[in-house]
C-alpha atoms as a PDB file:
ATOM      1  CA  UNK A   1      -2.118   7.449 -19.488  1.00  0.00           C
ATOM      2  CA  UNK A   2      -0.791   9.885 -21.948  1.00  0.00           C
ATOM      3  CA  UNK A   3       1.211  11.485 -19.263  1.00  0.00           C
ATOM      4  CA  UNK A   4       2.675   8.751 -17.876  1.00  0.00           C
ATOM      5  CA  UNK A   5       3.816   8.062 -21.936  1.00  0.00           C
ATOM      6  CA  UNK A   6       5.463  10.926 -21.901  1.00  0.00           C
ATOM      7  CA  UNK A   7       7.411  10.793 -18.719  1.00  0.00           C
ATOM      8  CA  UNK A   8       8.191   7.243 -19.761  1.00  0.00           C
ATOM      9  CA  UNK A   9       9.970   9.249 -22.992  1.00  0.00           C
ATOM     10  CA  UNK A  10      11.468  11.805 -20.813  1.00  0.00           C
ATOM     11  CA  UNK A  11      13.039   9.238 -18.345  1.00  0.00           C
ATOM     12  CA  UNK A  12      14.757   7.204 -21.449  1.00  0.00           C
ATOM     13  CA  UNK A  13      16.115   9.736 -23.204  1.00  0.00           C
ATOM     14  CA  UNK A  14      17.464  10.572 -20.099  1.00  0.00           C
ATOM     15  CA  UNK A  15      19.229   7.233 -19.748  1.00  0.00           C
ATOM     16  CA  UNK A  16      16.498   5.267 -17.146  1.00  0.00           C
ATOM     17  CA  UNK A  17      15.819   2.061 -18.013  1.00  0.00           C
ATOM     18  CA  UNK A  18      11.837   1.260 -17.120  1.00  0.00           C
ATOM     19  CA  UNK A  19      11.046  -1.026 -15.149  1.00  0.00           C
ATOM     20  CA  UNK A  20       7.515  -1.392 -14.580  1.00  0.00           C
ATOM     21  CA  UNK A  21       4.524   0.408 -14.789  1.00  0.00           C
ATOM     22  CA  UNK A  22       1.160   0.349 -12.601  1.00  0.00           C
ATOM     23  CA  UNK A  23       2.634  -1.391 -10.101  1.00  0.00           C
ATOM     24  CA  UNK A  24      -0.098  -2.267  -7.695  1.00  0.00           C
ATOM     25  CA  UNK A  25      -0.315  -2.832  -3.901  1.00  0.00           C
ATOM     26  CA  UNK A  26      -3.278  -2.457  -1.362  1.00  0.00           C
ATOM     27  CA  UNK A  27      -1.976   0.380  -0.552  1.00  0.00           C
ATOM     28  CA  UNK A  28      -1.073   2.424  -3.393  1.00  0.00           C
ATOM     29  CA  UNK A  29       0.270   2.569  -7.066  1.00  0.00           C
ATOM     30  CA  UNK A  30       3.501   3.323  -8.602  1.00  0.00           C
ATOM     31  CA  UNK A  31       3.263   4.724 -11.622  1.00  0.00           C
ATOM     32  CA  UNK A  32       6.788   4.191 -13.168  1.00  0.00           C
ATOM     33  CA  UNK A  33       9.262   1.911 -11.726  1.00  0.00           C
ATOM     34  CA  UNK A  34      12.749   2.743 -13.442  1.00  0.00           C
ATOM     35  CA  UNK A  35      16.826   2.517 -12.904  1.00  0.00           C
ATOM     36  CA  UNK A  36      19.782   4.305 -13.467  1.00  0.00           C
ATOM     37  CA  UNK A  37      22.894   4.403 -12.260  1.00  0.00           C
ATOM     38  CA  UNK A  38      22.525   1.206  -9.986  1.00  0.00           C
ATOM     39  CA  UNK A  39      19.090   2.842  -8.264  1.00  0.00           C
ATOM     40  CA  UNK A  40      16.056   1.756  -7.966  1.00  0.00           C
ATOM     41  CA  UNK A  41      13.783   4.603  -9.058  1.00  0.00           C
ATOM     42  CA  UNK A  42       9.664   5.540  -8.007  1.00  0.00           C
ATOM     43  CA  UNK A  43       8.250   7.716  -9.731  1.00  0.00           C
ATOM     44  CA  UNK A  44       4.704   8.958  -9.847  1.00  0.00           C
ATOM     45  CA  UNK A  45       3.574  11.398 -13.052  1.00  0.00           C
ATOM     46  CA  UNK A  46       1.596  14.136 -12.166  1.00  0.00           C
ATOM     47  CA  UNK A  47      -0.410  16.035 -14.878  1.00  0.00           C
ATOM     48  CA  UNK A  48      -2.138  19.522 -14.435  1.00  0.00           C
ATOM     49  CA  UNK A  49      -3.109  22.280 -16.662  1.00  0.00           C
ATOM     50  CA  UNK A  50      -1.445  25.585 -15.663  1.00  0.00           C
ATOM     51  CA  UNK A  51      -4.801  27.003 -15.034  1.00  0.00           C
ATOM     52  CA  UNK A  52      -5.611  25.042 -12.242  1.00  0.00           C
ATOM     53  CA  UNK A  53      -2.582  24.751 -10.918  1.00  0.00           C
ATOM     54  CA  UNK A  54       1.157  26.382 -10.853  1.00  0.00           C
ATOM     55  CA  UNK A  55       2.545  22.722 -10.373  1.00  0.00           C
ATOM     56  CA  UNK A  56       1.370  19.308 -10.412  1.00  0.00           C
ATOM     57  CA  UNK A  57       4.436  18.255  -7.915  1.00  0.00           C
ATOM     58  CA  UNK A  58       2.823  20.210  -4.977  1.00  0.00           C
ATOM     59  CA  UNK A  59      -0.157  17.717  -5.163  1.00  0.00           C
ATOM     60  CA  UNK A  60       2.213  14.839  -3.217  1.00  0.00           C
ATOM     61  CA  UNK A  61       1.220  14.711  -0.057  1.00  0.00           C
ATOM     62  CA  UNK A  62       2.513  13.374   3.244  1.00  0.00           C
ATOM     63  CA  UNK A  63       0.038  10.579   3.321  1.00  0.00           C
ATOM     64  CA  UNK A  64       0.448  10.380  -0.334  1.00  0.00           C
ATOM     65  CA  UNK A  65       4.368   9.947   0.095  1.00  0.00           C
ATOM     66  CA  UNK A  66       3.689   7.327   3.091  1.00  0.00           C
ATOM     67  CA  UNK A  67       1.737   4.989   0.672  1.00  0.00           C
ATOM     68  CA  UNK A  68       4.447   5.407  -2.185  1.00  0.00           C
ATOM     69  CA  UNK A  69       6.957   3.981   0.180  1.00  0.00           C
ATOM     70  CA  UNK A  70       4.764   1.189   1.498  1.00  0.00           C
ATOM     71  CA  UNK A  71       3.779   0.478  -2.082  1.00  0.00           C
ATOM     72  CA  UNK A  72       8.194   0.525  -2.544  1.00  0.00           C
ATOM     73  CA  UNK A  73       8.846  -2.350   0.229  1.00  0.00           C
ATOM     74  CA  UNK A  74       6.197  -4.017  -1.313  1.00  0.00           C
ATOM     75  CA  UNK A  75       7.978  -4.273  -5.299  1.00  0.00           C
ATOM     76  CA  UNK A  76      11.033  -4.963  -3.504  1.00  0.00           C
ATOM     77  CA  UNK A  77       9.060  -7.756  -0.952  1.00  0.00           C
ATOM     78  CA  UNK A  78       7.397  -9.305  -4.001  1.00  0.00           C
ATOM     79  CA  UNK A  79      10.370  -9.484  -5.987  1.00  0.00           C
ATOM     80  CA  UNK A  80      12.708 -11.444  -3.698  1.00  0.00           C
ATOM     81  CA  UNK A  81      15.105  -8.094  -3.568  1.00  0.00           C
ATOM     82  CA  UNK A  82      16.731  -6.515  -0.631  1.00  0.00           C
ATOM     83  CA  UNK A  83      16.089  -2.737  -0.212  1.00  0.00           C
ATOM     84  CA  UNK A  84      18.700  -1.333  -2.118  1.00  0.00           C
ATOM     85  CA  UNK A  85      19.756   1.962  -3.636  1.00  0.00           C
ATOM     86  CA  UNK A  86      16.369   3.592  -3.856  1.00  0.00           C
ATOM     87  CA  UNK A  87      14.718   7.193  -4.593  1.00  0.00           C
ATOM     88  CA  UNK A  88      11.362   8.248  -4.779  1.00  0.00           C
ATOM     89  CA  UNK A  89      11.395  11.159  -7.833  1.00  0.00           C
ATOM     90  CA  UNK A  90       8.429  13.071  -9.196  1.00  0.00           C
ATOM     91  CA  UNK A  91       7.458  14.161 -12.758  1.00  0.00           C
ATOM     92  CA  UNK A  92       5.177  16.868 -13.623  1.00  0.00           C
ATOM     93  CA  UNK A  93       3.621  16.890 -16.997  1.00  0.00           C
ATOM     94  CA  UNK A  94       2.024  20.461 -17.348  1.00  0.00           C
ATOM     95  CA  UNK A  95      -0.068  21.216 -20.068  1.00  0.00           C
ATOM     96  CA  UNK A  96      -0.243  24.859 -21.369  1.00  0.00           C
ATOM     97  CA  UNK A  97      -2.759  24.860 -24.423  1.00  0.00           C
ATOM     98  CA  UNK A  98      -0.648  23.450 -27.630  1.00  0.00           C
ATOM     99  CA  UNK A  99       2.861  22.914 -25.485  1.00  0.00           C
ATOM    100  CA  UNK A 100       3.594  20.361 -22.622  1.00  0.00           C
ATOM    101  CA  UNK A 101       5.945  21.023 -19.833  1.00  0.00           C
ATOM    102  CA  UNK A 102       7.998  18.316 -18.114  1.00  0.00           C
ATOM    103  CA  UNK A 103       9.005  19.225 -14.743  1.00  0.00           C
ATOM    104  CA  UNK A 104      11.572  16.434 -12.765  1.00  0.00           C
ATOM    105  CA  UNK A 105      12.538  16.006  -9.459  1.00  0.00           C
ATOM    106  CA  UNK A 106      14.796  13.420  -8.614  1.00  0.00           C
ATOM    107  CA  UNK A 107      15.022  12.194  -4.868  1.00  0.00           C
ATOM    108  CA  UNK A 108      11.666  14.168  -4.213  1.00  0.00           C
ATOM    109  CA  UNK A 109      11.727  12.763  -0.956  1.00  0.00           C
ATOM    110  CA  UNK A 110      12.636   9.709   1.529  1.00  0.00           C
ATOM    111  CA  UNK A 111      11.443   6.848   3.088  1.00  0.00           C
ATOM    112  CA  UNK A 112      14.074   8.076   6.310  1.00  0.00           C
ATOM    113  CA  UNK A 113      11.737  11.332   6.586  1.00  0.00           C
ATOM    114  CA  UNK A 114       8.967   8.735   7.148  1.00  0.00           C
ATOM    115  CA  UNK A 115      10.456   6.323   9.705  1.00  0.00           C
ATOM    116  CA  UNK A 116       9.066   8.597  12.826  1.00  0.00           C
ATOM    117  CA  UNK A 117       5.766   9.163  11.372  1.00  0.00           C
END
């Protein structure tokens, strides 16, 4: 939980407006649900210690990203909303004895790279 505090400081004082948070489905969680600029943002928070690993945003995988999106039709489903402007972004929280780390990517990747699978 304390990570996903943190990236819920990171994301406003970079001008997102939160959303939600634990937003549950059958299929998955998403952590954060946040907008700027007119977008609907998704992100899931990711926490590692730099012993263990170099970066928390490698541990998203495929069939991690598939739920994430089918967790995504679901908020917008539930909420009465068309599928609008949407991106699925990741933030790493990295932990390095007394400091913390925020790694962001924004538009980590897309429901479109999905629609085959």
């Amino acid at each position: 939980m304390r990570s996903e505090d943190l990236a819920c400081e990171f994301l406003a004082k970079n001008g997102f407006a939160i959303v939600a948070r634990n937003f549950r489905t059958r299929h998955a969680e998403i952590d954060i649900v946040a907008e700027k600029d007119g977008r609907i943002c998704f992100i899931e928070v990711r926490s590692a210690a730099t012993l263990f690993l170099n970066s928390p945003l490698l541990t998203i995988t495929y069939p991690k990203q598939k739920r994430l999106i089918r967790a995504a039709r679901e908020y917008f489903y539930r909420r009465k909303m068309r599928e609008k402007n949407s991106e699925f972004d990741v933030i790493g929280i990295v932990y390095d004895g007394e400091s913390v780390r925020t790694e962001f990517v924004r538009d980590a990747f897309r429901a479109s790279d999905h629609e085959r699978a």
